[in-house]
PDB file of N, CA and C in Angstrom:
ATOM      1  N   UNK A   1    -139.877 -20.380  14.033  1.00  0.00           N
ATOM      2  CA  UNK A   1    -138.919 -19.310  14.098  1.00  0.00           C
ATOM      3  C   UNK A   1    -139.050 -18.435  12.856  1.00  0.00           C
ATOM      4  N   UNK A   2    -138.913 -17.308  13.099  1.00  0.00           N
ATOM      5  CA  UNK A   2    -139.131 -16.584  11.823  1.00  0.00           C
ATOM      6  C   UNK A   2    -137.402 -15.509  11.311  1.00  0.00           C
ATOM      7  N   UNK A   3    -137.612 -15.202  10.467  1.00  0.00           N
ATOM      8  CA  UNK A   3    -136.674 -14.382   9.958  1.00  0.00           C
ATOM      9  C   UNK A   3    -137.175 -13.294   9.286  1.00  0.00           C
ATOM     10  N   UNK A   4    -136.515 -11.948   9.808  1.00  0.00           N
ATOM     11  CA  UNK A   4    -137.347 -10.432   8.961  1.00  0.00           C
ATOM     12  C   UNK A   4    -135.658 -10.262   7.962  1.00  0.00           C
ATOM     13  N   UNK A   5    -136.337  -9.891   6.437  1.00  0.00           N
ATOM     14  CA  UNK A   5    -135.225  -9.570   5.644  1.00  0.00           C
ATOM     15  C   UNK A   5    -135.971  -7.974   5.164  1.00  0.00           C
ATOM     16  N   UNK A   6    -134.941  -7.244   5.277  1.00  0.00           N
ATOM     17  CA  UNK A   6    -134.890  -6.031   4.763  1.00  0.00           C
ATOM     18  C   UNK A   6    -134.326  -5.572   3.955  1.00  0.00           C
ATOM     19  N   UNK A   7    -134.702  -4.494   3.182  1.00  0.00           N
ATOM     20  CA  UNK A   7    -133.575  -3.688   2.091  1.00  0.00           C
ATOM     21  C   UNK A   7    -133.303  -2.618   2.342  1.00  0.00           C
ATOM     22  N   UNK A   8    -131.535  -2.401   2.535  1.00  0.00           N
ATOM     23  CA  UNK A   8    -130.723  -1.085   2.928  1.00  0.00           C
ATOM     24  C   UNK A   8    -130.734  -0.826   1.294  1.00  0.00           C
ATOM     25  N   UNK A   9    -130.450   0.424   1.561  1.00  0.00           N
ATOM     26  CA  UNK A   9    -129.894   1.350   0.288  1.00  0.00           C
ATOM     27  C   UNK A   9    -128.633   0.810   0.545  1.00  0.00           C
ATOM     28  N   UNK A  10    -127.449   1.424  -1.069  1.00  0.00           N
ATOM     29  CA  UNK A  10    -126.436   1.000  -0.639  1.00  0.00           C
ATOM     30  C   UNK A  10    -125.720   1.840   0.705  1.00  0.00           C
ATOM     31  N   UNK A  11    -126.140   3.217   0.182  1.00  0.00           N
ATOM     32  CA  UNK A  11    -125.173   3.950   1.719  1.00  0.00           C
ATOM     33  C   UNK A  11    -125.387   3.120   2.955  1.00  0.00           C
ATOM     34  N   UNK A  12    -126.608   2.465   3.312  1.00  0.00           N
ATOM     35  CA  UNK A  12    -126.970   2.144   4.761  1.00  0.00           C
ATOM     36  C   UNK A  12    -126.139   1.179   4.391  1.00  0.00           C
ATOM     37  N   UNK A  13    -125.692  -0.174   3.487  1.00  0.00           N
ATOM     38  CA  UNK A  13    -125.316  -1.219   3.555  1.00  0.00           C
ATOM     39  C   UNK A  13    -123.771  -0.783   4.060  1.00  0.00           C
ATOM     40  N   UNK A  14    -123.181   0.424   3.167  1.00  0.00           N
ATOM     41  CA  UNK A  14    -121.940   0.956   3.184  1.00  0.00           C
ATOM     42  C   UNK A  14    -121.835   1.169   4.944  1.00  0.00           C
ATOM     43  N   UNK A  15    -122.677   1.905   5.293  1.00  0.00           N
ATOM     44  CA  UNK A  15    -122.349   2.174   6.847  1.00  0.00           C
ATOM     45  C   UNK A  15    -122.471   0.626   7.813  1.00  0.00           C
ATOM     46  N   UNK A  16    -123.385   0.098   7.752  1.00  0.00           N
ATOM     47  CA  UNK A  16    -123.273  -1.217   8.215  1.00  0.00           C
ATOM     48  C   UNK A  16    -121.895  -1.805   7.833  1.00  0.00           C
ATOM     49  N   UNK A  17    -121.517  -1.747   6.831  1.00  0.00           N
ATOM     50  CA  UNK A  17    -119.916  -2.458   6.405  1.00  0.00           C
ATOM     51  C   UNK A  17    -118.585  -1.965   7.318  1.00  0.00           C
ATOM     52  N   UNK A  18    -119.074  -0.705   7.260  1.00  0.00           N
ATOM     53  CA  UNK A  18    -117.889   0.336   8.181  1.00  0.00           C
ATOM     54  C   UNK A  18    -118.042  -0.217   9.620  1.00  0.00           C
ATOM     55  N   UNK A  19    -119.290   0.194  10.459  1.00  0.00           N
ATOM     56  CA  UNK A  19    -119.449  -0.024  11.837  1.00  0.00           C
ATOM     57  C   UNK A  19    -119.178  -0.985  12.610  1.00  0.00           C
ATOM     58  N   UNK A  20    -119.666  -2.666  11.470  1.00  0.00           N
ATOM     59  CA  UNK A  20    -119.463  -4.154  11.275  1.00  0.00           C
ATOM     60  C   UNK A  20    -118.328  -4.098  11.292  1.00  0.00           C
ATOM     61  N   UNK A  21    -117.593  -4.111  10.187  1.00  0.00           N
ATOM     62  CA  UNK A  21    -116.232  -4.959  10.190  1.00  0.00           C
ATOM     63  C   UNK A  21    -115.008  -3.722   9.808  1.00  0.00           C
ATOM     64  N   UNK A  22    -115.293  -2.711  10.256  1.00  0.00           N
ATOM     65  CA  UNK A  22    -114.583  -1.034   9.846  1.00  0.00           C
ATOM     66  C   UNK A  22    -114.075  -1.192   8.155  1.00  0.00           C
ATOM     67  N   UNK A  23    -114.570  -1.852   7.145  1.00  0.00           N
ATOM     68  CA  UNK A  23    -114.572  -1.905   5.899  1.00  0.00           C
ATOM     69  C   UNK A  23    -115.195  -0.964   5.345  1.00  0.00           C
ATOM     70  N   UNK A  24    -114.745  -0.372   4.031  1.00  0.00           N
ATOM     71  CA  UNK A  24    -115.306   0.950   3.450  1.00  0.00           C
ATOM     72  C   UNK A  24    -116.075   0.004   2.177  1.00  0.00           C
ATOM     73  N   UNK A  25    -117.418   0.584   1.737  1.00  0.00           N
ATOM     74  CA  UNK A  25    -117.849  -0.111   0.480  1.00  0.00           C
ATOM     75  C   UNK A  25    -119.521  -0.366   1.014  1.00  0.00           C
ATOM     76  N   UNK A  26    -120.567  -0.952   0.454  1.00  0.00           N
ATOM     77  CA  UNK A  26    -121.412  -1.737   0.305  1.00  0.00           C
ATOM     78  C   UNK A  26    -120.702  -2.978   0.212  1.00  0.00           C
ATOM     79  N   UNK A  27    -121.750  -3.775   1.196  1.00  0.00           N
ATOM     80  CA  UNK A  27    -121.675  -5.116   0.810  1.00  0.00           C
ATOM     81  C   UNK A  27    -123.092  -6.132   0.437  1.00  0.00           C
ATOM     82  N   UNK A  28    -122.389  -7.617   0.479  1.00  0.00           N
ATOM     83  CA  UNK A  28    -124.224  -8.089   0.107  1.00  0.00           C
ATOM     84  C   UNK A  28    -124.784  -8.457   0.706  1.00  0.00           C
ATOM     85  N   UNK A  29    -124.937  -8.603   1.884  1.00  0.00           N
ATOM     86  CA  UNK A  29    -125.810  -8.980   2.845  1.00  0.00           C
ATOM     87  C   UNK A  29    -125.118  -9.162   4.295  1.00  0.00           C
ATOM     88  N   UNK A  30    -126.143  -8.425   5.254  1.00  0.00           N
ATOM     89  CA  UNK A  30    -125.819  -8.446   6.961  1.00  0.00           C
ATOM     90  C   UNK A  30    -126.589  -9.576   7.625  1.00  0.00           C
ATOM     91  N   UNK A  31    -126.186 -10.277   8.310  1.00  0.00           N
ATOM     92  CA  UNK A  31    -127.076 -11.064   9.382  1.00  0.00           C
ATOM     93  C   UNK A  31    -126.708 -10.527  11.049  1.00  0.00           C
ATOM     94  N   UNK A  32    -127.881 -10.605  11.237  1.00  0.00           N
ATOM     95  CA  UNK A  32    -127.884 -10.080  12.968  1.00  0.00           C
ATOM     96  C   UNK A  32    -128.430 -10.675  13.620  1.00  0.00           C
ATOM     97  N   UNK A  33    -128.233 -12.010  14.538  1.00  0.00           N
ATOM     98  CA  UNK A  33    -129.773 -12.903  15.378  1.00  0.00           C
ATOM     99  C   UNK A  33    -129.924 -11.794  16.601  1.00  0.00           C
ATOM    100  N   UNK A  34    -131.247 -12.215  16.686  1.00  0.00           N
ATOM    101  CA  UNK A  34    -131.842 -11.654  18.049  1.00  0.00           C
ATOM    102  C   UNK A  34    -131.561 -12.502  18.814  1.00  0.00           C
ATOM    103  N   UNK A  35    -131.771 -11.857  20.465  1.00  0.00           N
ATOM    104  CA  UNK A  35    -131.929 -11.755  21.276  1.00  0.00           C
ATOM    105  C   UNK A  35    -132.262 -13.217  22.229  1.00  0.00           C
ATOM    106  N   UNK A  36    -134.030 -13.019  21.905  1.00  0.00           N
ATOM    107  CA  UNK A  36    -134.928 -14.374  21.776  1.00  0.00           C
ATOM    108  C   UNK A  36    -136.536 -14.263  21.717  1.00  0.00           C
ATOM    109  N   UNK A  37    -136.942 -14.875  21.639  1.00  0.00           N
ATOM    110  CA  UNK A  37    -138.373 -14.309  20.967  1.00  0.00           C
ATOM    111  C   UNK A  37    -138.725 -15.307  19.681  1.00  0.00           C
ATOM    112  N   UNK A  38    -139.528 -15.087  18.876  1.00  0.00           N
ATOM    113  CA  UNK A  38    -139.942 -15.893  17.897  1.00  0.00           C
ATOM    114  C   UNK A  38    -139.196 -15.776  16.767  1.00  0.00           C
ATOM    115  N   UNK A  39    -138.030 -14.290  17.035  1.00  0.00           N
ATOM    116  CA  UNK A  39    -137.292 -14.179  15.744  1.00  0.00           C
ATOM    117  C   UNK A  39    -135.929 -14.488  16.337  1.00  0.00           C
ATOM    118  N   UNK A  40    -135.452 -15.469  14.249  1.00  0.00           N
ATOM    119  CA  UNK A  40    -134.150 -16.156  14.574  1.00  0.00           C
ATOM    120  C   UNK A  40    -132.617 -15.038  14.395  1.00  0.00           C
ATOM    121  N   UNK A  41    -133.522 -13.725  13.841  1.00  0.00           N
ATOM    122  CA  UNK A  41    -132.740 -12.820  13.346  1.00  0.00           C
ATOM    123  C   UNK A  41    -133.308 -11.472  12.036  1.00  0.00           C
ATOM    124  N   UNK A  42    -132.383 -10.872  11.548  1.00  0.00           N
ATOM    125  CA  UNK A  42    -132.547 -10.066  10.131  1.00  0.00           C
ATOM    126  C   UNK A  42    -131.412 -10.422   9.443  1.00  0.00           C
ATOM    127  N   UNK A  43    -131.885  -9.965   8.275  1.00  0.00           N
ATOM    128  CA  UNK A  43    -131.034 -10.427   7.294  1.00  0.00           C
ATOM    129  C   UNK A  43    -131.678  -8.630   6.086  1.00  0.00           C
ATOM    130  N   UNK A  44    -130.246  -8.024   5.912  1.00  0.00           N
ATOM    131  CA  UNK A  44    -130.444  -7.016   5.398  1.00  0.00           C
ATOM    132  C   UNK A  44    -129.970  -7.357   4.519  1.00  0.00           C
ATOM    133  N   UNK A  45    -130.573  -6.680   2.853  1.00  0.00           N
ATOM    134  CA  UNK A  45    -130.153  -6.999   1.600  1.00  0.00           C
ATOM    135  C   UNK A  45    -130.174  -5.583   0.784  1.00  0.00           C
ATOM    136  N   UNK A  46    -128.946  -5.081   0.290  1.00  0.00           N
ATOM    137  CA  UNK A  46    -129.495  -3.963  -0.576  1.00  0.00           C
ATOM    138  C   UNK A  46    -129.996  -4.365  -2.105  1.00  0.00           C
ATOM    139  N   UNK A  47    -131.126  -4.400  -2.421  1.00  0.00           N
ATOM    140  CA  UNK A  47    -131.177  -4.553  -3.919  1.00  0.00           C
ATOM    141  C   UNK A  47    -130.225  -3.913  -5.191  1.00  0.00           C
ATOM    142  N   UNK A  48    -129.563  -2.417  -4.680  1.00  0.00           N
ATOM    143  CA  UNK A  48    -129.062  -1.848  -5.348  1.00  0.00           C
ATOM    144  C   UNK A  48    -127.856  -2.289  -6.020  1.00  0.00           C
ATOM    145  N   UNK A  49    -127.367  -2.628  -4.344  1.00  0.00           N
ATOM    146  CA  UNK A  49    -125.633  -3.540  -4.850  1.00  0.00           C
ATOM    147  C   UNK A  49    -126.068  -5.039  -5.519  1.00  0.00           C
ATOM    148  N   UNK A  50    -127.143  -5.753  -4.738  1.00  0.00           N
ATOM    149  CA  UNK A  50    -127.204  -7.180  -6.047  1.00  0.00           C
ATOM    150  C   UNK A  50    -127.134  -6.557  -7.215  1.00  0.00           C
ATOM    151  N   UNK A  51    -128.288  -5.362  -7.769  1.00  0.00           N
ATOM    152  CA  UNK A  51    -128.424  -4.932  -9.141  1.00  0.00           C
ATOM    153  C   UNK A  51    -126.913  -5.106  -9.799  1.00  0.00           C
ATOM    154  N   UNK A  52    -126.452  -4.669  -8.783  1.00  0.00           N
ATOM    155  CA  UNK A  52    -124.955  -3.941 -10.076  1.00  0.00           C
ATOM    156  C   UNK A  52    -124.119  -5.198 -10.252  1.00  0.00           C
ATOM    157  N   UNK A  53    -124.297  -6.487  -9.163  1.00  0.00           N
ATOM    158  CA  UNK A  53    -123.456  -7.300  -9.242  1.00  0.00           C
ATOM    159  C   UNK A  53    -124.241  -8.733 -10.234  1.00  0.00           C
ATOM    160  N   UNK A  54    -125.558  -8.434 -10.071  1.00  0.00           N
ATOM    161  CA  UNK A  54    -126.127  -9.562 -11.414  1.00  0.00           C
ATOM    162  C   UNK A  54    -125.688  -8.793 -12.559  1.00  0.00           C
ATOM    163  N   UNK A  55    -125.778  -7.524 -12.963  1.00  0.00           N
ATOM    164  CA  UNK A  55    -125.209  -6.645 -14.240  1.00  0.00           C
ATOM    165  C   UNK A  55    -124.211  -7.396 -14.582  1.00  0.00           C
ATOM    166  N   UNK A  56    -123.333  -7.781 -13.602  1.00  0.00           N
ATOM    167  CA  UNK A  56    -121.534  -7.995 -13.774  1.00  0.00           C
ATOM    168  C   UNK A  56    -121.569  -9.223 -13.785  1.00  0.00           C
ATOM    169  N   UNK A  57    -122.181 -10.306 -13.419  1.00  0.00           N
ATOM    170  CA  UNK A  57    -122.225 -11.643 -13.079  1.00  0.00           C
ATOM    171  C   UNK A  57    -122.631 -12.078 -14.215  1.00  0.00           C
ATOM    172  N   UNK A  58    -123.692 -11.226 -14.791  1.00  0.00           N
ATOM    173  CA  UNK A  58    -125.138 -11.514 -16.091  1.00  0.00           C
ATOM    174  C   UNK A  58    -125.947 -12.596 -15.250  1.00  0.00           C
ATOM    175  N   UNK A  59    -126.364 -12.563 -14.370  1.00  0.00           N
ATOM    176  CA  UNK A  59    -127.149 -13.465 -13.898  1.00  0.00           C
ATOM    177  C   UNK A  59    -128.486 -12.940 -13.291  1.00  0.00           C
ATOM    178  N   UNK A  60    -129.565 -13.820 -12.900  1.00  0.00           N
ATOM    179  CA  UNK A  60    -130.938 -13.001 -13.079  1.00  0.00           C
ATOM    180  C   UNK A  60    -130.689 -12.217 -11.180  1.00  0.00           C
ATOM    181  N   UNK A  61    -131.432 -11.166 -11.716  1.00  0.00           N
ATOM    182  CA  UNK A  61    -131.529 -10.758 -10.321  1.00  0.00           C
ATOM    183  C   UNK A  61    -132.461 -11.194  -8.849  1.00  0.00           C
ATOM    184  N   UNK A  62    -133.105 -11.718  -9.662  1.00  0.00           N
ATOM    185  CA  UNK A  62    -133.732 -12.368  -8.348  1.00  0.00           C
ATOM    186  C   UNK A  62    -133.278 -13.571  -7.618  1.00  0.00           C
ATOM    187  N   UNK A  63    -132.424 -14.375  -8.792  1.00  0.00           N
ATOM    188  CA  UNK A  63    -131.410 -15.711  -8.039  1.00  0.00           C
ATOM    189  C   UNK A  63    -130.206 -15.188  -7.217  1.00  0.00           C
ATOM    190  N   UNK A  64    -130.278 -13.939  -7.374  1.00  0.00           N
ATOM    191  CA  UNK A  64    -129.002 -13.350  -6.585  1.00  0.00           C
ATOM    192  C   UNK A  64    -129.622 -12.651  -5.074  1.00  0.00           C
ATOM    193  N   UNK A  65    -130.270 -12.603  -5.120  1.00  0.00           N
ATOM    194  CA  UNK A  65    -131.035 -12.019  -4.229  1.00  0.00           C
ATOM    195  C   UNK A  65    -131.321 -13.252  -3.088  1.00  0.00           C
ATOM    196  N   UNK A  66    -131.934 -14.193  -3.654  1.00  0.00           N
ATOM    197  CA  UNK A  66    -132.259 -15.307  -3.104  1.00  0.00           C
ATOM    198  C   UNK A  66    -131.306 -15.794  -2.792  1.00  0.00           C
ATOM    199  N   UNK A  67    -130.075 -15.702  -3.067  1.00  0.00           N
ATOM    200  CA  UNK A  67    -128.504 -16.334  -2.369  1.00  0.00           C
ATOM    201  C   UNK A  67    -128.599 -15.848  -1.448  1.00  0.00           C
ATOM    202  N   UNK A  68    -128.416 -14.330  -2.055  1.00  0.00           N
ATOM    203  CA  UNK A  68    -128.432 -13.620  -0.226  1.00  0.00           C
ATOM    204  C   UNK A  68    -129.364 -13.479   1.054  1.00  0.00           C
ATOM    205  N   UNK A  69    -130.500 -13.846   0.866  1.00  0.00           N
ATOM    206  CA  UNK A  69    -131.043 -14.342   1.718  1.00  0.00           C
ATOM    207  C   UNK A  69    -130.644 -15.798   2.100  1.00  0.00           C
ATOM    208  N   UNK A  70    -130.661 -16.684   1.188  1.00  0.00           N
ATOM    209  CA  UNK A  70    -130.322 -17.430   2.155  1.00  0.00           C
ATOM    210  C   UNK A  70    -129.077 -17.753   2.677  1.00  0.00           C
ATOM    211  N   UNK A  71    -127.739 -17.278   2.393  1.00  0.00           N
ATOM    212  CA  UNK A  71    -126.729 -16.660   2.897  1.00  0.00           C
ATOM    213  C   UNK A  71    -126.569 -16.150   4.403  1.00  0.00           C
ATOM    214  N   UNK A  72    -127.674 -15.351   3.849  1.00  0.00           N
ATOM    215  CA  UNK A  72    -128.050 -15.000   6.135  1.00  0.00           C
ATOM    216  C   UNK A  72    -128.497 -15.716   6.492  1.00  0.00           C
ATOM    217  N   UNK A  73    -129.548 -16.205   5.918  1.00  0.00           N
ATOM    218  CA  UNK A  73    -130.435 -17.080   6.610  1.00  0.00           C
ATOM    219  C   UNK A  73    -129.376 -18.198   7.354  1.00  0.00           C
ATOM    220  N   UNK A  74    -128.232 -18.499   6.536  1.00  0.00           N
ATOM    221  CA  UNK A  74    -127.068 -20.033   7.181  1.00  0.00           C
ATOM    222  C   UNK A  74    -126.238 -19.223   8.010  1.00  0.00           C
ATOM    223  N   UNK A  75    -126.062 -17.819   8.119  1.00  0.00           N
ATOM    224  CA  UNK A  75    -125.553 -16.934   9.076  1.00  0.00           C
ATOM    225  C   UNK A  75    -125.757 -17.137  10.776  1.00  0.00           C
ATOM    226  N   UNK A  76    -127.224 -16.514  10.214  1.00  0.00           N
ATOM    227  CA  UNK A  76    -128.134 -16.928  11.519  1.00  0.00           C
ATOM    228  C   UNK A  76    -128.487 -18.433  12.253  1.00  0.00           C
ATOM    229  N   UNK A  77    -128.403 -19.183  11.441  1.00  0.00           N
ATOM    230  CA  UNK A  77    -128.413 -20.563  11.933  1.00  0.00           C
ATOM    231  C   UNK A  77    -126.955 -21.176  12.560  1.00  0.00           C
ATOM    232  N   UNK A  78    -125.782 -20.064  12.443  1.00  0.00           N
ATOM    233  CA  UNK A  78    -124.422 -20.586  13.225  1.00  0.00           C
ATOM    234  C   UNK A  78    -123.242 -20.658  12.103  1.00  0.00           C
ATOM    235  N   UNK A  79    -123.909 -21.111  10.671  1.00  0.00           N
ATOM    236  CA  UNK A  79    -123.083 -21.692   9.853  1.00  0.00           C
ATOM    237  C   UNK A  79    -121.676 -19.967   9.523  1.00  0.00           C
ATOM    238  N   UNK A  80    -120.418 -20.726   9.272  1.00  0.00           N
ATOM    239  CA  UNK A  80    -119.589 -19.975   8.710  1.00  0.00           C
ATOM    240  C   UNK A  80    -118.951 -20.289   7.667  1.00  0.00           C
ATOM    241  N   UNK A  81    -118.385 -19.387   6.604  1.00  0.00           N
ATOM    242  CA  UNK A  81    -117.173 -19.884   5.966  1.00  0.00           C
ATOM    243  C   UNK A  81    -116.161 -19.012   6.055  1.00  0.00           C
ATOM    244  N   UNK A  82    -115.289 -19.001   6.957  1.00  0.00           N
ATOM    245  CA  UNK A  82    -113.694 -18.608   7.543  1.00  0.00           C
ATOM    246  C   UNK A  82    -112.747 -18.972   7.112  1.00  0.00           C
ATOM    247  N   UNK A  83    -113.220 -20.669   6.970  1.00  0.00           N
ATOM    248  CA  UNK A  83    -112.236 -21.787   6.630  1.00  0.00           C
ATOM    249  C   UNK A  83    -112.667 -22.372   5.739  1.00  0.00           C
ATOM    250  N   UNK A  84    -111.920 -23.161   4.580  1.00  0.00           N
ATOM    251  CA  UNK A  84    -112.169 -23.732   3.445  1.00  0.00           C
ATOM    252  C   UNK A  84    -113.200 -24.698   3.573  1.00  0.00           C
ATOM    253  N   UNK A  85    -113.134 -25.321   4.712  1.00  0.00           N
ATOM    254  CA  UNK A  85    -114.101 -26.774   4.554  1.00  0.00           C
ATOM    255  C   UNK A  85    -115.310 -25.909   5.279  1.00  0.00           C
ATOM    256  N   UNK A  86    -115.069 -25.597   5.811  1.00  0.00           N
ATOM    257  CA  UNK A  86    -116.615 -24.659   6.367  1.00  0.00           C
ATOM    258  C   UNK A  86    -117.293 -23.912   5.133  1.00  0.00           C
ATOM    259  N   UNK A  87    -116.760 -23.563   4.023  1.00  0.00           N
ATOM    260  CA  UNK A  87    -117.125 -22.783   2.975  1.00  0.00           C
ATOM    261  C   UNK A  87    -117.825 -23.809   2.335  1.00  0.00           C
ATOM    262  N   UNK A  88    -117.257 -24.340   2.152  1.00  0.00           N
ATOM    263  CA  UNK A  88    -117.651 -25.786   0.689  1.00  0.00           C
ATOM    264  C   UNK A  88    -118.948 -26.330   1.245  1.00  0.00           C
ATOM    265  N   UNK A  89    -119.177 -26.770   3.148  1.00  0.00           N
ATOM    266  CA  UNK A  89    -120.190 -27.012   3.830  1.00  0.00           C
ATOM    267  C   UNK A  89    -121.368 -26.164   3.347  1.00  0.00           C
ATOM    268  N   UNK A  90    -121.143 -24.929   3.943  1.00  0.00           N
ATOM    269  CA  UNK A  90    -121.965 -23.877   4.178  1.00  0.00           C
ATOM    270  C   UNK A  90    -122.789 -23.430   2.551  1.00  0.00           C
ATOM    271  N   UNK A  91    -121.663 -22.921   1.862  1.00  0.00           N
ATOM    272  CA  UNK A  91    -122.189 -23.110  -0.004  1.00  0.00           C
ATOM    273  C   UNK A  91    -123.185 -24.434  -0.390  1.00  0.00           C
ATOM    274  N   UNK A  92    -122.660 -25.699  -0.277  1.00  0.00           N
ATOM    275  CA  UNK A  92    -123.556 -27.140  -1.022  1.00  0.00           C
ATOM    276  C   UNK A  92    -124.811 -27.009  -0.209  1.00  0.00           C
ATOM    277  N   UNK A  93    -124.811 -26.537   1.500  1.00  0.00           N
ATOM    278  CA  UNK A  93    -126.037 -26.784   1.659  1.00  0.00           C
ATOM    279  C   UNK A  93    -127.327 -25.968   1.268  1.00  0.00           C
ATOM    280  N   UNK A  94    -126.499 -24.489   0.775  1.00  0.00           N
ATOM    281  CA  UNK A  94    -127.143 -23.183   0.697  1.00  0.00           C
ATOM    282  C   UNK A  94    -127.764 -23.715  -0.747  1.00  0.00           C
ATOM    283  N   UNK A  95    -126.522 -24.135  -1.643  1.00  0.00           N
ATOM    284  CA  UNK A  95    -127.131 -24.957  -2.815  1.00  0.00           C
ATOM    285  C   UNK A  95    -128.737 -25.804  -3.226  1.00  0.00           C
ATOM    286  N   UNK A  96    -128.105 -26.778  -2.380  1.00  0.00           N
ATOM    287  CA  UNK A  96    -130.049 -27.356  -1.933  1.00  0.00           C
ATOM    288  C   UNK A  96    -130.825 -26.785  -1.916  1.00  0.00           C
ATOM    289  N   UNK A  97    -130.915 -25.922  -0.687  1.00  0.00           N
ATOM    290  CA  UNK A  97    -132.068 -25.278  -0.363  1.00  0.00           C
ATOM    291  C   UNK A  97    -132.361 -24.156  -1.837  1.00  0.00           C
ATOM    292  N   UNK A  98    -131.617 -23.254  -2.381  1.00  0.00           N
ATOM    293  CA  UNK A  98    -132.212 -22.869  -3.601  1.00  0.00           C
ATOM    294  C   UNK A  98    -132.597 -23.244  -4.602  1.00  0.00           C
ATOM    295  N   UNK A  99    -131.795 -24.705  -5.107  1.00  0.00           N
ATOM    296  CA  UNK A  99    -132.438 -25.151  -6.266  1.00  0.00           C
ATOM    297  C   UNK A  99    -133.678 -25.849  -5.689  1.00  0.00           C
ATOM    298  N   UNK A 100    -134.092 -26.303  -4.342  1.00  0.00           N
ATOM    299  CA  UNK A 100    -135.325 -26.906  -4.111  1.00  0.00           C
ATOM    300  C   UNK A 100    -136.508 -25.574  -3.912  1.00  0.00           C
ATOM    301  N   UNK A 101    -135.225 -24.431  -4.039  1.00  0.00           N
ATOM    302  CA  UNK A 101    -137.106 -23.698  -4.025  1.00  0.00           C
ATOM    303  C   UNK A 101    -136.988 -22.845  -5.468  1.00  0.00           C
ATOM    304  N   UNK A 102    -135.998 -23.515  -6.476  1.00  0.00           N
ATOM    305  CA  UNK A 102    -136.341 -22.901  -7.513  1.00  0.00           C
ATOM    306  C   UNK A 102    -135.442 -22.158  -8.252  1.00  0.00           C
ATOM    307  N   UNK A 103    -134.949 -21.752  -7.631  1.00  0.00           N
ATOM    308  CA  UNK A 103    -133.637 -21.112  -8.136  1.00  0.00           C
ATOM    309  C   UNK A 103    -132.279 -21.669  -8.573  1.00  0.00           C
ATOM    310  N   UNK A 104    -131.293 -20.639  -9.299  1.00  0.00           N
ATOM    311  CA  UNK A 104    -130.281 -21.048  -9.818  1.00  0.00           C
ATOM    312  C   UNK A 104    -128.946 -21.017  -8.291  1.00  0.00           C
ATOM    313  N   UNK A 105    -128.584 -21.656  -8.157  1.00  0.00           N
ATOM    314  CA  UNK A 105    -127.481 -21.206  -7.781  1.00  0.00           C
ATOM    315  C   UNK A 105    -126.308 -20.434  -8.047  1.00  0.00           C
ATOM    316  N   UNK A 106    -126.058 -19.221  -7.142  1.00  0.00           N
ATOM    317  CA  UNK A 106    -124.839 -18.025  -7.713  1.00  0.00           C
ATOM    318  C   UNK A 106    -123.370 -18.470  -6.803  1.00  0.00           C
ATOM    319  N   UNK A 107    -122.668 -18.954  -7.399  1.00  0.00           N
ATOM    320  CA  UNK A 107    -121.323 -18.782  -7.137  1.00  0.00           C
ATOM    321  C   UNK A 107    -120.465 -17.581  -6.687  1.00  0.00           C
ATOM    322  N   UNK A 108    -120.295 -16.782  -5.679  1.00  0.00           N
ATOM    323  CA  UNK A 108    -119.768 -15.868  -5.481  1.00  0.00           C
ATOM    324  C   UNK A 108    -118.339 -16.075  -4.874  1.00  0.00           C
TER     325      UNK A 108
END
């Protein structure tokens, strides 16, 4: 199964935020699954808005980035956090998978 990740500017992220969930702003990442086919989905990322939010975090930008991918990536696989215990789920496992490929984990 594959996954395509892309980068919106922030306006595109901003309009995706509006259309999505009628919220005004950029946000950090969209997940969308397909259909069916070999892909499990996209996962849109604006680099612009991570930029400004590792600035604010002080954290490296590429571990933030890599949240948000894999963020969608647990999107697309079903996972939610709505609810508290679904959060704590969804976060520890997202956890794993980044520090096993290297990265820091970002707390958001």
């Amino acid at each position: 199964m594959q996954v395509q990740v892309e980068w919106v500017t922030k306006d595109e992220s901003a309009q995706m935020n509006f259309t999505m969930k009628g919220e005004k702003g950029a946000s950090d990442v969209f997940s969308f699954p397909t259909a069916a086919g070999k892909t499990l989905g996209n996962v849109f990322i604006s680099p612009d808005f991570a930029r400004n939010v590792a600035k604010d975090l002080r954290v490296k930008l590429d571990d933030l980035i890599l949240r948000y991918a894999v963020h969608g990536l647990y999107h697309l696989l079903g996972y939610d956090h709505q609810m508290d215990s679904e959060r704590k789920k969804m976060f520890a496992s997202e956890e794993g998978i980044i520090h096993a490929a290297g990265g820091e984990f970002i707390s958001l």
